[in-house]
Protein backbone atom coordinates (compact mmCIF):
# COMPACT_ATOMS: atom_id res chain seq x y z
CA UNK A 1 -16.97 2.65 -57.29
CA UNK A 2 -18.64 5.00 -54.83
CA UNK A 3 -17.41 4.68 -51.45
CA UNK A 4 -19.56 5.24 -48.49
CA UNK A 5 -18.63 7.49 -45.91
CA UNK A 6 -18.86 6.41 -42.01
CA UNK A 7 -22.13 8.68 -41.35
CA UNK A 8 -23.86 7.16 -44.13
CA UNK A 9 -23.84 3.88 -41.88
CA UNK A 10 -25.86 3.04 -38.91
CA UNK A 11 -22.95 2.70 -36.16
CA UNK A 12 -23.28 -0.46 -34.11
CA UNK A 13 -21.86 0.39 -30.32
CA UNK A 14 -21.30 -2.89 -27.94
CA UNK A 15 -19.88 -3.05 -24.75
CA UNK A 16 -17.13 -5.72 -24.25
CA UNK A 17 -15.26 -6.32 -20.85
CA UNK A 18 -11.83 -6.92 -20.33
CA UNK A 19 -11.04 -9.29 -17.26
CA UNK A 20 -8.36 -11.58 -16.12
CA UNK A 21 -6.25 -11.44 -12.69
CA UNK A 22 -4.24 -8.80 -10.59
CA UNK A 23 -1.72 -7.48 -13.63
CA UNK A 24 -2.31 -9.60 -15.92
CA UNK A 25 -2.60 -6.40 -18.50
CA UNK A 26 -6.45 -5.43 -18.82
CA UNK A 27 -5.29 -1.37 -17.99
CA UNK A 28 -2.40 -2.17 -20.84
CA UNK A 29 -4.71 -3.68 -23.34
CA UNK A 30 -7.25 -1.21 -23.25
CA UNK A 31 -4.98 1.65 -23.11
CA UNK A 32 -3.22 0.21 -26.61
CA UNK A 33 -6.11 0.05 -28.16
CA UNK A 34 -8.29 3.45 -27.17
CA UNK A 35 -8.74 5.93 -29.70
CA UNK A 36 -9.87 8.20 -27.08
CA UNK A 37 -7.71 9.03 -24.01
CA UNK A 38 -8.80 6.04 -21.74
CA UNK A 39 -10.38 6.68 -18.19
CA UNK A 40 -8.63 4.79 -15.73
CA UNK A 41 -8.60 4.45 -12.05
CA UNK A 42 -5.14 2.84 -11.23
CA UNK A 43 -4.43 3.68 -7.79
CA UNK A 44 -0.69 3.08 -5.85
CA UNK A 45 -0.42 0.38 -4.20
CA UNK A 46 0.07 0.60 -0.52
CA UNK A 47 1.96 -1.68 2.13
CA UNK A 48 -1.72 -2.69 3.45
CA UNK A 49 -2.57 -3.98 -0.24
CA UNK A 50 0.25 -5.85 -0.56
CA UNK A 51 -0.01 -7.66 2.44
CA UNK A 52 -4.21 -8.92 1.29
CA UNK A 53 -3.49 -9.03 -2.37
CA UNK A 54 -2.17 -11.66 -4.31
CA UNK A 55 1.29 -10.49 -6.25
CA UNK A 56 3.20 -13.06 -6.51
CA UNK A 57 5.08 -12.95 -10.16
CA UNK A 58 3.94 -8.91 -10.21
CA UNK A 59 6.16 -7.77 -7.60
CA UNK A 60 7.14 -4.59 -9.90
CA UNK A 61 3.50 -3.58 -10.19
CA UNK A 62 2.71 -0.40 -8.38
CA UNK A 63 -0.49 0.76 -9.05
CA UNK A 64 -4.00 -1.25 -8.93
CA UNK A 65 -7.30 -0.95 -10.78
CA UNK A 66 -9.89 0.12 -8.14
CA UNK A 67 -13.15 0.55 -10.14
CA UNK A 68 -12.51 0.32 -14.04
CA UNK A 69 -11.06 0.95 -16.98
CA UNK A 70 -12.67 2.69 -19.75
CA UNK A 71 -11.46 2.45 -23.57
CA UNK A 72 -13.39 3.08 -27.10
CA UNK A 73 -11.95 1.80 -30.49
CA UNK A 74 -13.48 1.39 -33.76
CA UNK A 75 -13.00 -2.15 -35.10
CA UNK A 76 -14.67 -1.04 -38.59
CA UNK A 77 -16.73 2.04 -39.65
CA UNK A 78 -19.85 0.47 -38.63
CA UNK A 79 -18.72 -1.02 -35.57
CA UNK A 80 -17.46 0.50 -32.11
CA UNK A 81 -16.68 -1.21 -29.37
CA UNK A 82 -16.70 0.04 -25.54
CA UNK A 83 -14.31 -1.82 -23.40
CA UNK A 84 -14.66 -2.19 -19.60
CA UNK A 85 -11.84 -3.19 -17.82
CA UNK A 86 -12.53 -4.93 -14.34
CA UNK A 87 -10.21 -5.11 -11.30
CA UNK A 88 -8.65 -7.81 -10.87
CA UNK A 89 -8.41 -8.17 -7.21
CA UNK A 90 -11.10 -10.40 -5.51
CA UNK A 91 -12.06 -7.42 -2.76
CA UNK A 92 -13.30 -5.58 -5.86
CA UNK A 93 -14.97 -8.21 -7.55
CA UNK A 94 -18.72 -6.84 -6.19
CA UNK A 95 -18.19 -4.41 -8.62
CA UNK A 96 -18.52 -7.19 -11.58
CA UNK A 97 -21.88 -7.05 -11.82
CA UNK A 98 -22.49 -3.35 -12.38
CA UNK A 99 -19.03 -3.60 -15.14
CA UNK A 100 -20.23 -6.43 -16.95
CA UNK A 101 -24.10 -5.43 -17.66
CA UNK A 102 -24.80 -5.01 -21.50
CA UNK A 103 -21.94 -6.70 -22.56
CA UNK A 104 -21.58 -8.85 -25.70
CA UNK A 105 -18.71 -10.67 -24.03
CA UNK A 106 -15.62 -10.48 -22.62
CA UNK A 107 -11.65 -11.18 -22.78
CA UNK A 108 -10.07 -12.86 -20.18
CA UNK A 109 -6.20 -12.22 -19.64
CA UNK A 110 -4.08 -14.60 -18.82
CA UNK A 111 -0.49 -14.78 -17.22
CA UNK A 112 1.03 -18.13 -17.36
CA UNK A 113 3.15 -17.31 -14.71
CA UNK A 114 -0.23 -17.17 -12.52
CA UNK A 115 -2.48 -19.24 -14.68
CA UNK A 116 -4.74 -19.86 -11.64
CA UNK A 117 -5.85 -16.32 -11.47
CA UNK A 118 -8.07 -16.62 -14.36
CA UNK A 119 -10.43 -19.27 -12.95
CA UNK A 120 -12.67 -16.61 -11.07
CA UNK A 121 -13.16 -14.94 -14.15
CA UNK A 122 -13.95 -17.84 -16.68
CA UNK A 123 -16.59 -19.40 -13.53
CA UNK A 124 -18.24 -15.61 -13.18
CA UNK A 125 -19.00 -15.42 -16.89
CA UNK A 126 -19.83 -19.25 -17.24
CA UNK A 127 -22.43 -18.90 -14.47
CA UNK A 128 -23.80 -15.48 -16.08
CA UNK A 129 -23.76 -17.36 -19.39
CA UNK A 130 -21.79 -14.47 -21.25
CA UNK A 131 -19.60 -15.42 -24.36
CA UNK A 132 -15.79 -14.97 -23.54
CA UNK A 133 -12.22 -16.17 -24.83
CA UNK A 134 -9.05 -16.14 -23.30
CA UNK A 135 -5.98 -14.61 -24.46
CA UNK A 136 -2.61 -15.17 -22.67
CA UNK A 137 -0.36 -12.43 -22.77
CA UNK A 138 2.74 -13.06 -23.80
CA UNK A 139 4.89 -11.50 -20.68
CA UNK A 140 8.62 -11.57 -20.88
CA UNK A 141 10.32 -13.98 -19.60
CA UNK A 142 7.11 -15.66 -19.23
CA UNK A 143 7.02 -19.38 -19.88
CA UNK A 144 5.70 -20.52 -23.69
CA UNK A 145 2.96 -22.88 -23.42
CA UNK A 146 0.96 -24.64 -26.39
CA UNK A 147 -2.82 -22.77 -26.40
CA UNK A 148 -4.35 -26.08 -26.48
CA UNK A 149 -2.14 -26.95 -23.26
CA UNK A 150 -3.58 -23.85 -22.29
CA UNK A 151 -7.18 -24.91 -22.87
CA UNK A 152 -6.63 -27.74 -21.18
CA UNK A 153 -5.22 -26.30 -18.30
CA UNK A 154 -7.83 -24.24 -17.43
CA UNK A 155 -10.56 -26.65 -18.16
CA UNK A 156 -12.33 -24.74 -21.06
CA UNK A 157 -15.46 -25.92 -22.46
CA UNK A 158 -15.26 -27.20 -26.36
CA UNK A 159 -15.18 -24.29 -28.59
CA UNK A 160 -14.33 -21.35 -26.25
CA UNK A 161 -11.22 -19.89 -28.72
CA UNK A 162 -7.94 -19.26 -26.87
CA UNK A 163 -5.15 -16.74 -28.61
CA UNK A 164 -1.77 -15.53 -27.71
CA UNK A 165 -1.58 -11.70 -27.79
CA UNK A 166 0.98 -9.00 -26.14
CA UNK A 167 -1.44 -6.51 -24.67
CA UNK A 168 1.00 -3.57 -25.40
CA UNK A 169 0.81 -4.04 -29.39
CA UNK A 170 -1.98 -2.47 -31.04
CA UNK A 171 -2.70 -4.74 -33.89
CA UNK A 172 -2.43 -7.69 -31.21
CA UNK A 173 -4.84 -6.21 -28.84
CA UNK A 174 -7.08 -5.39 -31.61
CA UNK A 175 -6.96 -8.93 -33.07
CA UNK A 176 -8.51 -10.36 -29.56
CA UNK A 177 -10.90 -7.75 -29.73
CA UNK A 178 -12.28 -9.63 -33.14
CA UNK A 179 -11.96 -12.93 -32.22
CA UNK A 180 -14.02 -11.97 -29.15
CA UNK A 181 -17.07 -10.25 -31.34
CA UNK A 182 -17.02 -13.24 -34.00
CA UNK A 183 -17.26 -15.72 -31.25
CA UNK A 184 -20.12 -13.42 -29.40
CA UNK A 185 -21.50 -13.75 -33.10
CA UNK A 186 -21.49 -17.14 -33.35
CA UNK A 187 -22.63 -18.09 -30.49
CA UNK A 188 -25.82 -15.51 -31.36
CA UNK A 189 -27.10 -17.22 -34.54
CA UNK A 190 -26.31 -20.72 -32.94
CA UNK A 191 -29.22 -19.53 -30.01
CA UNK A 192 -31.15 -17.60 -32.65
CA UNK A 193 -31.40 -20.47 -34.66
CA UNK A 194 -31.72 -23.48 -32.15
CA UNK A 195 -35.03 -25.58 -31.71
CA UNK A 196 -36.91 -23.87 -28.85
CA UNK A 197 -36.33 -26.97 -25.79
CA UNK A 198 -39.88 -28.37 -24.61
CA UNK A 199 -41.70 -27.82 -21.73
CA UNK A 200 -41.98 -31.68 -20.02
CA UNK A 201 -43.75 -30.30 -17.13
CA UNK A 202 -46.82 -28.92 -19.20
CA UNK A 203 -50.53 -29.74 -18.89
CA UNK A 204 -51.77 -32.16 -21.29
């Protein structure tokens, strides 16, 4: 059996962002998983930060995300994905916008520890409409909580998948990568191939 080499296959490139609270592991996830040497703009945290940001649970954290984080990994030959990390503090969150255009979907990171840090996330991309899961990273020392507690927890609509992953593992990371694009792919043919809705307020 012939096997095909990479350039004799059209390359798909999507963008996917990575999102989630103040260290929850979006600069850790992406950095894992990028073949190339990721772009990053972590910045040391000063006293004036830590007095308006939210670090409870992170106190050993000592650098921020101030723009993005920039990754690239091939999932398959065919298929690269660009991943956008966002920062995850909410003074930086008019930057969202700009981040998450052209994306597929996204992964939100969660921290058990600080569960309530993901809800700004999950209510941006429900009100843009943009496919996303959440994975909880698996911190140590970190309480263990059921996914489907998790679900729960954070009020997730039917059908939006939640994993368990530890952000500094490669073959973790990568497996929340895929669950993300076959849930972005789902959720494609399901619109592709839904009944256009009717128009009640047309002429007759």
């Amino acid at each position: 059996m012939q096997v095909s080499k990479p350039s004799d296959q059209p390359l798909s490139q999507l963008k996917v962002v990575i999102a989630g609270g103040f260290g929850a592991g979006k600069t850790t996830l992406i950095g894992t998983t990028s073949e190339i040497e990721p772009i990053s703009t972590d910045e040391q945290l000063t006293e004036a930060a830590i007095g308006t940001d939210k670090i409870d649970g992170v106190e050993a954290k000592t650098t921020t995300t101030v723009a993005f984080d920039f990754g690239r990994i091939s999932l398959y030959d065919d298929l690269a994905l660009y991943l956008f990390g966002t920062p995850g503090q909410e003074r930086y969150q008019f930057m969202w916008n700009d981040i998450v255009e052209g994306a597929i979907g996204a992964v939100v990171l969660a921290d058990t520890r600080r569960l309530e840090d993901c809800f700004d996330s999950i209510n941006y991309f429900l009100r843009l409409g943009l496919p996303f899961i959440v994975a909880v990273n698996l911190f140590e020392g970190a309480d263990r909580y059921p996914l489907d507690w998790v679900h729960t927890a954070l009020r997730l609509q039917a059908g939006t998948p939640v994993v368990g992953c530890d952000a500094r593992d490669s073959r973790s990371a990568r497996h929340v990568l895929i669950t993300l694009v076959k849930h972005a792919h789902t959720i494609a043919v399901r619109a592709r191939h839904s009944p256009p809705s009717l128009d009640r307020r047309q002429h007759v």
